[in-house]
C-alpha atoms as a PDB file:
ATOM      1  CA  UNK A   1     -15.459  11.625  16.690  1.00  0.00           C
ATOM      2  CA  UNK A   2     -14.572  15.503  17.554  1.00  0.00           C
ATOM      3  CA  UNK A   3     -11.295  14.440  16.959  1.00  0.00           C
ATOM      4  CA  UNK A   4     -11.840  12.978  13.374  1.00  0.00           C
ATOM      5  CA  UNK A   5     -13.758  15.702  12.093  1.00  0.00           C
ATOM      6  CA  UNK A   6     -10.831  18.235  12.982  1.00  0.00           C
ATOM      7  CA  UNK A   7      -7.993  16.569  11.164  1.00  0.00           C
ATOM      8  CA  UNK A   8      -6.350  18.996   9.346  1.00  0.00           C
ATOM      9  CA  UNK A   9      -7.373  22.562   9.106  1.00  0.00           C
ATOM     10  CA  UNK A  10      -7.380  24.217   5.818  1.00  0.00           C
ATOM     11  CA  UNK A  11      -3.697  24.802   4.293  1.00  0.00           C
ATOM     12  CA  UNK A  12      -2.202  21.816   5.558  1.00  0.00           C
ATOM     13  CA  UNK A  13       0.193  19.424   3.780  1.00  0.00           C
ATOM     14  CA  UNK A  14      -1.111  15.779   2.660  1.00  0.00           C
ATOM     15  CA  UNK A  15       2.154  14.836   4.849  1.00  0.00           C
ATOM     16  CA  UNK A  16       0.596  16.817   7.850  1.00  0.00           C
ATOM     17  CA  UNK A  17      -2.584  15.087   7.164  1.00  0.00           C
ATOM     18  CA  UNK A  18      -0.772  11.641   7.584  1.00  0.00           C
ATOM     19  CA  UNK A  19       0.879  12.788  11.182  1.00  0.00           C
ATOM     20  CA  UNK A  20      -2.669  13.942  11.849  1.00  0.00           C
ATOM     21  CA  UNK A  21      -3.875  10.866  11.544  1.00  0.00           C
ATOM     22  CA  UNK A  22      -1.568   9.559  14.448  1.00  0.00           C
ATOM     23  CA  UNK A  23       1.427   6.885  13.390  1.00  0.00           C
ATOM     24  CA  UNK A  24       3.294   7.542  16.435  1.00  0.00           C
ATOM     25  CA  UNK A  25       4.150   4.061  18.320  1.00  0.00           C
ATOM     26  CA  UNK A  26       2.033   4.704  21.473  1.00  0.00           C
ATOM     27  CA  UNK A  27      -1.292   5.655  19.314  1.00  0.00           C
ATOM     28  CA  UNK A  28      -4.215   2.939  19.422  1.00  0.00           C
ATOM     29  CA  UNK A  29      -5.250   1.434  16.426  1.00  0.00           C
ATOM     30  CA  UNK A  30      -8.679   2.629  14.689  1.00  0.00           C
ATOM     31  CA  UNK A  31     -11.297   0.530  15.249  1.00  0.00           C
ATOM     32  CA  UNK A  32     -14.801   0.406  13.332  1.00  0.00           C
ATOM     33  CA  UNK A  33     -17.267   2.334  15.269  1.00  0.00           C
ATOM     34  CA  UNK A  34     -20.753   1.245  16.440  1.00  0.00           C
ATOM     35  CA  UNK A  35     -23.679   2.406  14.339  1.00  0.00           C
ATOM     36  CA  UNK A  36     -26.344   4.147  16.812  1.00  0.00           C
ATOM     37  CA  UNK A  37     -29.037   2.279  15.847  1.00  0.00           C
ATOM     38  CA  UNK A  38     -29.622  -1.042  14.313  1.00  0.00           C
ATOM     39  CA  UNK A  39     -28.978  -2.473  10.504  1.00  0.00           C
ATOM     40  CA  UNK A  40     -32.633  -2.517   9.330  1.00  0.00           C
ATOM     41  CA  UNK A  41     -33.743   1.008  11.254  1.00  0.00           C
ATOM     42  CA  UNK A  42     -33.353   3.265   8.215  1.00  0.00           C
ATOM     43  CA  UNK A  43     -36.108   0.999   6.271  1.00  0.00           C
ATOM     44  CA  UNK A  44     -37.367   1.252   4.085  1.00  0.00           C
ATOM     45  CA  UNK A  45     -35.046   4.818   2.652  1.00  0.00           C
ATOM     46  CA  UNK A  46     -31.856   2.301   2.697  1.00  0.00           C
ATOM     47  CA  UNK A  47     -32.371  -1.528   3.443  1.00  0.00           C
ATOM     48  CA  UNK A  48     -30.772  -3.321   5.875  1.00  0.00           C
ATOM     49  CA  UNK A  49     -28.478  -5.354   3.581  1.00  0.00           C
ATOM     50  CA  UNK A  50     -27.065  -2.413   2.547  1.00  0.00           C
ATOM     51  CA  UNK A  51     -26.236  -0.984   5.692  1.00  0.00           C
ATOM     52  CA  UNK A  52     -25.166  -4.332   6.305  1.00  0.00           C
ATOM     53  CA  UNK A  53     -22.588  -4.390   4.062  1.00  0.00           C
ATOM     54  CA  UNK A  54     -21.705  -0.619   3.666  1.00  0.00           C
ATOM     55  CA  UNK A  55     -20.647  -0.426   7.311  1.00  0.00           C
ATOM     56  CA  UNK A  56     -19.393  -3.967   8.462  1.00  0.00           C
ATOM     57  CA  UNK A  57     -17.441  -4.939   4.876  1.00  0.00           C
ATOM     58  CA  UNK A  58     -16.705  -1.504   3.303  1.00  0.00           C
ATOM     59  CA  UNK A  59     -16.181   0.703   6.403  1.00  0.00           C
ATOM     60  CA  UNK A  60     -14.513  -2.423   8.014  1.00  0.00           C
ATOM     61  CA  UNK A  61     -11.919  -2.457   5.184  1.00  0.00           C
ATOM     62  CA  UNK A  62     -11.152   1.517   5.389  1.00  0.00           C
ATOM     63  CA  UNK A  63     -10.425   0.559   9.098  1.00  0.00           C
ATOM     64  CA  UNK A  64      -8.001  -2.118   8.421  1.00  0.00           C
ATOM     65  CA  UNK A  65      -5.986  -1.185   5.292  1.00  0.00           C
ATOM     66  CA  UNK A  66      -5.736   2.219   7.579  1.00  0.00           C
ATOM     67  CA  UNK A  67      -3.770   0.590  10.418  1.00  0.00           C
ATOM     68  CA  UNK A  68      -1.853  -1.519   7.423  1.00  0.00           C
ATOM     69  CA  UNK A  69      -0.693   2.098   6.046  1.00  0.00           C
ATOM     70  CA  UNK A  70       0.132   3.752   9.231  1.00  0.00           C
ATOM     71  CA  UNK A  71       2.236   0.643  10.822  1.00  0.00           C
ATOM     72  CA  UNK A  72       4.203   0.689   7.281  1.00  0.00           C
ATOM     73  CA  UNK A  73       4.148   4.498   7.797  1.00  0.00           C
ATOM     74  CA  UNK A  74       5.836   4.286  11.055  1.00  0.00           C
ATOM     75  CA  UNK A  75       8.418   1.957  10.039  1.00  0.00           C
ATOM     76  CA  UNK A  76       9.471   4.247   6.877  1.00  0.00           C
ATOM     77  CA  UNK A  77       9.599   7.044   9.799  1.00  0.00           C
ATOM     78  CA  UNK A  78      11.844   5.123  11.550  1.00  0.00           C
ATOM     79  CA  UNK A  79      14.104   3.963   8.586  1.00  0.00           C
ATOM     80  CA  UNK A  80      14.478   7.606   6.884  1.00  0.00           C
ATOM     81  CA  UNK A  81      12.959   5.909   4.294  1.00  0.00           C
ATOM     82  CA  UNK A  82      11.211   9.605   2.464  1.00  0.00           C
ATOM     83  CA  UNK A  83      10.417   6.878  -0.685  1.00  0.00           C
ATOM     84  CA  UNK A  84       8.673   5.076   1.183  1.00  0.00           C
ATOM     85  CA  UNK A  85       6.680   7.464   3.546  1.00  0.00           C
ATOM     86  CA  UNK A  86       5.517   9.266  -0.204  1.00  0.00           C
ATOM     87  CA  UNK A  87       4.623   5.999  -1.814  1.00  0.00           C
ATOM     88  CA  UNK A  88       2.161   5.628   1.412  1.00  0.00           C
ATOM     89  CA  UNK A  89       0.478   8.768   0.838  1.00  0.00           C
ATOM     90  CA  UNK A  90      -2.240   7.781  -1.145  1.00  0.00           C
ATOM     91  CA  UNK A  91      -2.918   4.779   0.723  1.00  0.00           C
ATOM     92  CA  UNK A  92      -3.476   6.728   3.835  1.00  0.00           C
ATOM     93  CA  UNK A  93      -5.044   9.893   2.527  1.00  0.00           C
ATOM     94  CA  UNK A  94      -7.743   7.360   0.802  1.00  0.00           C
ATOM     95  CA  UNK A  95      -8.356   4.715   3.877  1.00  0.00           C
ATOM     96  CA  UNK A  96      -7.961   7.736   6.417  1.00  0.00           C
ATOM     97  CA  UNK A  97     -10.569   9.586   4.167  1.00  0.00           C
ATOM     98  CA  UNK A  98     -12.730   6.116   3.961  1.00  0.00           C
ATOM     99  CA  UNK A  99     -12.697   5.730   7.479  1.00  0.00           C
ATOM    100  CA  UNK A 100     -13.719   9.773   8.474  1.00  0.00           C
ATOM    101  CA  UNK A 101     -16.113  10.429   5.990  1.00  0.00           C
ATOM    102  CA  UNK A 102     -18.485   7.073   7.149  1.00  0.00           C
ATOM    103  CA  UNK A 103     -17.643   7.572  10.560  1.00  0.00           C
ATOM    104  CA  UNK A 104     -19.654  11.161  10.382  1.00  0.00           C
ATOM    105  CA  UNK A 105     -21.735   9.767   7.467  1.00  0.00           C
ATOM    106  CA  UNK A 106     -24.014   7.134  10.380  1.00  0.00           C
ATOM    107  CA  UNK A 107     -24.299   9.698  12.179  1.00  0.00           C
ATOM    108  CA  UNK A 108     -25.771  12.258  10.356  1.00  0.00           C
ATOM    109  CA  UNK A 109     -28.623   9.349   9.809  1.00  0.00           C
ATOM    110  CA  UNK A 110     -31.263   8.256  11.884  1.00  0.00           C
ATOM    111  CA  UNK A 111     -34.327   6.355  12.003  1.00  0.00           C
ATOM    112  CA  UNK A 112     -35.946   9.565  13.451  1.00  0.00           C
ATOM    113  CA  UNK A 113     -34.658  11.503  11.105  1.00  0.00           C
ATOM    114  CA  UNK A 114     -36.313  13.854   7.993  1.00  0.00           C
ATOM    115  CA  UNK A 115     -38.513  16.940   8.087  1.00  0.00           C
ATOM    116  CA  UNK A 116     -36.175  20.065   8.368  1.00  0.00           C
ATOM    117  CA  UNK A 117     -33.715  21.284  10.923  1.00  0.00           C
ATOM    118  CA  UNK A 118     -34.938  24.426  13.174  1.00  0.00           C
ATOM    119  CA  UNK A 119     -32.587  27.259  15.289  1.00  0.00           C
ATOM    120  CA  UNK A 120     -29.691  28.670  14.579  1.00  0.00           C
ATOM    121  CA  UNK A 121     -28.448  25.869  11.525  1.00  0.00           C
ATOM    122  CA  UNK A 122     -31.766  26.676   9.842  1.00  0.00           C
ATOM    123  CA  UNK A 123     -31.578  31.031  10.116  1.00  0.00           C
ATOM    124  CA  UNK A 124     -27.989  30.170   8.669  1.00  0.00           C
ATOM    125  CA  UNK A 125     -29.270  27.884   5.631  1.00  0.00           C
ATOM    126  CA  UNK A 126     -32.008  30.540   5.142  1.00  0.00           C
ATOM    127  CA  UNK A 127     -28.804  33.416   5.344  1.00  0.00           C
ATOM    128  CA  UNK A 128     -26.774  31.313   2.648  1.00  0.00           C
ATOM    129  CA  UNK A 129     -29.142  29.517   0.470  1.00  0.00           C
ATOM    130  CA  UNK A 130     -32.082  31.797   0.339  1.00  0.00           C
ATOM    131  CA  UNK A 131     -34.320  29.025   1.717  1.00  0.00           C
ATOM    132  CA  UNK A 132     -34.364  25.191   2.612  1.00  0.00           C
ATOM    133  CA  UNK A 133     -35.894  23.939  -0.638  1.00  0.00           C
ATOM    134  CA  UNK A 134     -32.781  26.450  -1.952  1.00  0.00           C
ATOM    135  CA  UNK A 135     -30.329  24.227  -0.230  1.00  0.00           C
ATOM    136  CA  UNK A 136     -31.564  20.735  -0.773  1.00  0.00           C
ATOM    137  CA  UNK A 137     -31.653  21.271  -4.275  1.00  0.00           C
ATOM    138  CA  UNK A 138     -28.281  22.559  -4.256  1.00  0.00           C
ATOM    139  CA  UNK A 139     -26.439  19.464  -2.803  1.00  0.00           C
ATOM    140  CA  UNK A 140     -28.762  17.328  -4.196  1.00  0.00           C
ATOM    141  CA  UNK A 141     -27.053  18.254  -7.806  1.00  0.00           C
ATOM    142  CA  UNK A 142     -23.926  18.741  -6.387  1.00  0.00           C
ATOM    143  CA  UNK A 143     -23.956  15.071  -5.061  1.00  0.00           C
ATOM    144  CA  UNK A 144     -25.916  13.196  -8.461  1.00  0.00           C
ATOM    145  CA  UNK A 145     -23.493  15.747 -10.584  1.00  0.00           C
ATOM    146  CA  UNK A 146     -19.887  13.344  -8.552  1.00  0.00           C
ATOM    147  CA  UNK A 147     -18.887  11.662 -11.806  1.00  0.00           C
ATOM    148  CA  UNK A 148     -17.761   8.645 -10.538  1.00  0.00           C
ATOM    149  CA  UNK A 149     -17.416   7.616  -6.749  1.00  0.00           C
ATOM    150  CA  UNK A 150     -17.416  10.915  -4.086  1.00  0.00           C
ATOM    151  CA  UNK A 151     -19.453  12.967  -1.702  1.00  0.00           C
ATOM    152  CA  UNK A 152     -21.488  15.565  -1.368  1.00  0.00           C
ATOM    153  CA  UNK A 153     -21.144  17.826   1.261  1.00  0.00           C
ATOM    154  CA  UNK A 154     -22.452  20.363   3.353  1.00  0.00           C
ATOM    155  CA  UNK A 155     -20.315  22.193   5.299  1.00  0.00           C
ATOM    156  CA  UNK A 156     -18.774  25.355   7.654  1.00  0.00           C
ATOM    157  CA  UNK A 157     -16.105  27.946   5.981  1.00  0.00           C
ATOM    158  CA  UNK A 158     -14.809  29.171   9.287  1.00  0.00           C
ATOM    159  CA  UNK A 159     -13.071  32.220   7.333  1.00  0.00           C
ATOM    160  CA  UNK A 160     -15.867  33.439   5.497  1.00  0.00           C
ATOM    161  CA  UNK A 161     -18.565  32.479   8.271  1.00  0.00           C
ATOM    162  CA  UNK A 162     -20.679  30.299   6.368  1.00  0.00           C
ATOM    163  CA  UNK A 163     -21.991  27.226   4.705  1.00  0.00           C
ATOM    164  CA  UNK A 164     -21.258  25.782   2.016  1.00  0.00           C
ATOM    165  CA  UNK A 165     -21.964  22.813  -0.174  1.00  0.00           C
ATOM    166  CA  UNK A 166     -19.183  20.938  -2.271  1.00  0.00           C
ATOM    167  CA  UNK A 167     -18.218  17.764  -3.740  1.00  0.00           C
ATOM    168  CA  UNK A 168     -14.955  15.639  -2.786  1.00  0.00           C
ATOM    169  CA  UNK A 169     -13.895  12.802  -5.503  1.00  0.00           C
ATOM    170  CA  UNK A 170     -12.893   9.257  -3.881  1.00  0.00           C
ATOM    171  CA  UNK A 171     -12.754   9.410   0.221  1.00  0.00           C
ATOM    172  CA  UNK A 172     -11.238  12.685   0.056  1.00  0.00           C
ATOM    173  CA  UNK A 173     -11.796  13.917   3.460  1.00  0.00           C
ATOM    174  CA  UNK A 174     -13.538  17.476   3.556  1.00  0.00           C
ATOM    175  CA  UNK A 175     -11.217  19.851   5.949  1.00  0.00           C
ATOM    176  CA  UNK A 176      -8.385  18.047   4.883  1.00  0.00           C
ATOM    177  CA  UNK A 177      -8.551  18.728   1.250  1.00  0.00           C
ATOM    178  CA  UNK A 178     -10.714  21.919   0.994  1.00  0.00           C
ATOM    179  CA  UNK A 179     -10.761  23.258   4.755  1.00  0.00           C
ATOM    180  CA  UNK A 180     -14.293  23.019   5.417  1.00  0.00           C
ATOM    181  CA  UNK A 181     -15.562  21.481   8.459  1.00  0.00           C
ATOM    182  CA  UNK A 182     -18.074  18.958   7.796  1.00  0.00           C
ATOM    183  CA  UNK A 183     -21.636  19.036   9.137  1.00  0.00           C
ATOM    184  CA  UNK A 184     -23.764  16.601   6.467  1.00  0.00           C
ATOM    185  CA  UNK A 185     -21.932  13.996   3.950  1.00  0.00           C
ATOM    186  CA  UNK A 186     -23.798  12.211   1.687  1.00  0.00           C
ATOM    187  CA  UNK A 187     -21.757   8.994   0.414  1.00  0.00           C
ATOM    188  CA  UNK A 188     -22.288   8.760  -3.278  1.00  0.00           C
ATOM    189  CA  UNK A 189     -19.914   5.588  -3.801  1.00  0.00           C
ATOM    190  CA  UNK A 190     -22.069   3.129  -5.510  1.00  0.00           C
ATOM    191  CA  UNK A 191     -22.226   0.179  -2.254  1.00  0.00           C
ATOM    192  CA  UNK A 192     -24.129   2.977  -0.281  1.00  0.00           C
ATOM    193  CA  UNK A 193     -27.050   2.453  -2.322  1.00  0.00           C
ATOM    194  CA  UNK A 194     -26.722  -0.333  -6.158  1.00  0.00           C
ATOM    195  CA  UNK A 195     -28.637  -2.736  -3.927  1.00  0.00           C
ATOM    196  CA  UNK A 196     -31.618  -1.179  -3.570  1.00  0.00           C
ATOM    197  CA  UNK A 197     -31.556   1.448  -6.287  1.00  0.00           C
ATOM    198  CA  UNK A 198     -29.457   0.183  -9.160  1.00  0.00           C
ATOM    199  CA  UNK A 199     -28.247   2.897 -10.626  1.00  0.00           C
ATOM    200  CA  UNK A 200     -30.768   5.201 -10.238  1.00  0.00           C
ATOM    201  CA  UNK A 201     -28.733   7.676  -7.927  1.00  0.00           C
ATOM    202  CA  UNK A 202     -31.264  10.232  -7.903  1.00  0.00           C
ATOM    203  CA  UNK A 203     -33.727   8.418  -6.682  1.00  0.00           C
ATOM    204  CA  UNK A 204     -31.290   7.439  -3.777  1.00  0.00           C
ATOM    205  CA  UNK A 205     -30.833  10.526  -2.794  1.00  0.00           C
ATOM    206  CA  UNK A 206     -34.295  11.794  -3.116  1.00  0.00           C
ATOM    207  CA  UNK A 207     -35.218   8.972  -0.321  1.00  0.00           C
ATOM    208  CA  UNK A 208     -31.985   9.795   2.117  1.00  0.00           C
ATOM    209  CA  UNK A 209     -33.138  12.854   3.123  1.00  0.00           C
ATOM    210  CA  UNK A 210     -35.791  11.560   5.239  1.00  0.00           C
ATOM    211  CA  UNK A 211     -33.527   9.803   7.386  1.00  0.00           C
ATOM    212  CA  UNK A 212     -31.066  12.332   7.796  1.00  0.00           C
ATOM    213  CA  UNK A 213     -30.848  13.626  11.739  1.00  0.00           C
ATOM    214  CA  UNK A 214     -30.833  17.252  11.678  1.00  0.00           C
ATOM    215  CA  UNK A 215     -30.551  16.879  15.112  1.00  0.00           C
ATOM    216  CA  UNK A 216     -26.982  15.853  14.294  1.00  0.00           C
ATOM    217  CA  UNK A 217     -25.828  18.404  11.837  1.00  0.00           C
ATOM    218  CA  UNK A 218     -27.467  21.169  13.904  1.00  0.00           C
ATOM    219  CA  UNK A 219     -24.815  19.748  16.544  1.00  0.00           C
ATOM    220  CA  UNK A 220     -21.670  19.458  14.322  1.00  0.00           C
ATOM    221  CA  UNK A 221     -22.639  23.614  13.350  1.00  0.00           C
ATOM    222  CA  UNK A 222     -23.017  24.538  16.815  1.00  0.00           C
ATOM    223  CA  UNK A 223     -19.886  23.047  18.061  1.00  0.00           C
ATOM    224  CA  UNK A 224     -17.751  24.501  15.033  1.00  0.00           C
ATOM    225  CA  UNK A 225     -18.404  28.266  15.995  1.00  0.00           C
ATOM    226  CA  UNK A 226     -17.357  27.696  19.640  1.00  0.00           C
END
């Protein structure tokens, strides 16, 4: 997972993102990963059905039609082919993007989740939001302002030594289109939550953030100032 939140450091190419992404001919394929706890254990905040389908079907398809891109990716590598290896671009910066984002997205959830994170990721909320309440408003509006299908964010600007929240459009992965390093995603796309809340996104995101494991994030900060 350390490795697919580090994919491509701010200022890097969409081409460099690709080769980050591994289509060498001795790479693995990517495979869906487990979900640390069971389908129904963020009830009643998002059913099981929807977990259901969000991470077997949708996250299942990012997986696939990732491998599909990066085996035709390979092959234009090896034929010269620059038409080609463009023309795949998209395909992989939007499957690649599919499969990071939901792969930090479960876990940044959990059943024991909620309530507010404590130590250092809390003094450095307080240092760049003003206060908790500050901050959960903040990507709350940045996340029901996505027009469309997107994330919100909250993440690290190594530079500038601080957080920051943002929105990406589509699966656009954080670091590799704005150079932040993710900590907290919230998946906006409508199959993370039309089942259960229609289209009543606020409310949606009103009820994740009692699932969401602190514990997590607070990990994901720690790790990025090392």
């Amino acid at each position: 997972m350390a490795m697919l939140c580090r994919l491509a450091p701010r200022g890097r190419s969409c081409t460099q993102l690709i080769a980050a992404l591994g289509c060498s001919a001795s790479r693995q394929k990517h495979t869906l990963p487990d979900l640390p706890y069971d389908y129904g254990a963020l009830q009643p905040h998002i059913s099981a059905e929807i977990m259901l389908l969000h991470h077997s079907k949708h996250h299942a398809t990012y997986v696939n039609n990732l491998n599909v891109a990066e085996e035709k990716y390979k092959e234009a590598l090896a034929k010269g082919d620059v038409t080609a290896q463009v023309s795949l671009q998209p395909a992989l910066k939007f499957n690649g993007g599919g499969h990071i984002n939901h792969t930090i997205f479960w876990t940044n959830l959990s059943p024991n989740g909620g309530g507010e994170p404590q130590g250092e990721l809390m003094e450095a909320i307080k240092r760049d939001f003003g206060s908790f309440g500050n901050f959960k408003e903040k990507l709350t509006a940045v996340s029901v302002g996505v027009q469309g299908s997107g994330w919100g964010w909250l993440g690290f600007n190594q530079d500038q030594g601080h957080l920051q929240v943002t929105a990406c459009y589509n699966q656009d992965p954080l670091q590799g289109t704005t150079g932040l390093i993710p900590l907290l995603g919230i998946d906006v796309w409508e199959h993370a939550y039309y089942l259960q809340y229609k289209n009543v996104r606020p409310d949606y995101l009103k009820a994740i953030w009692n699932v969401i494991s602190w514990e997590n994030v607070s990990a994901r900060y720690t790790a990025c100032k090392k």
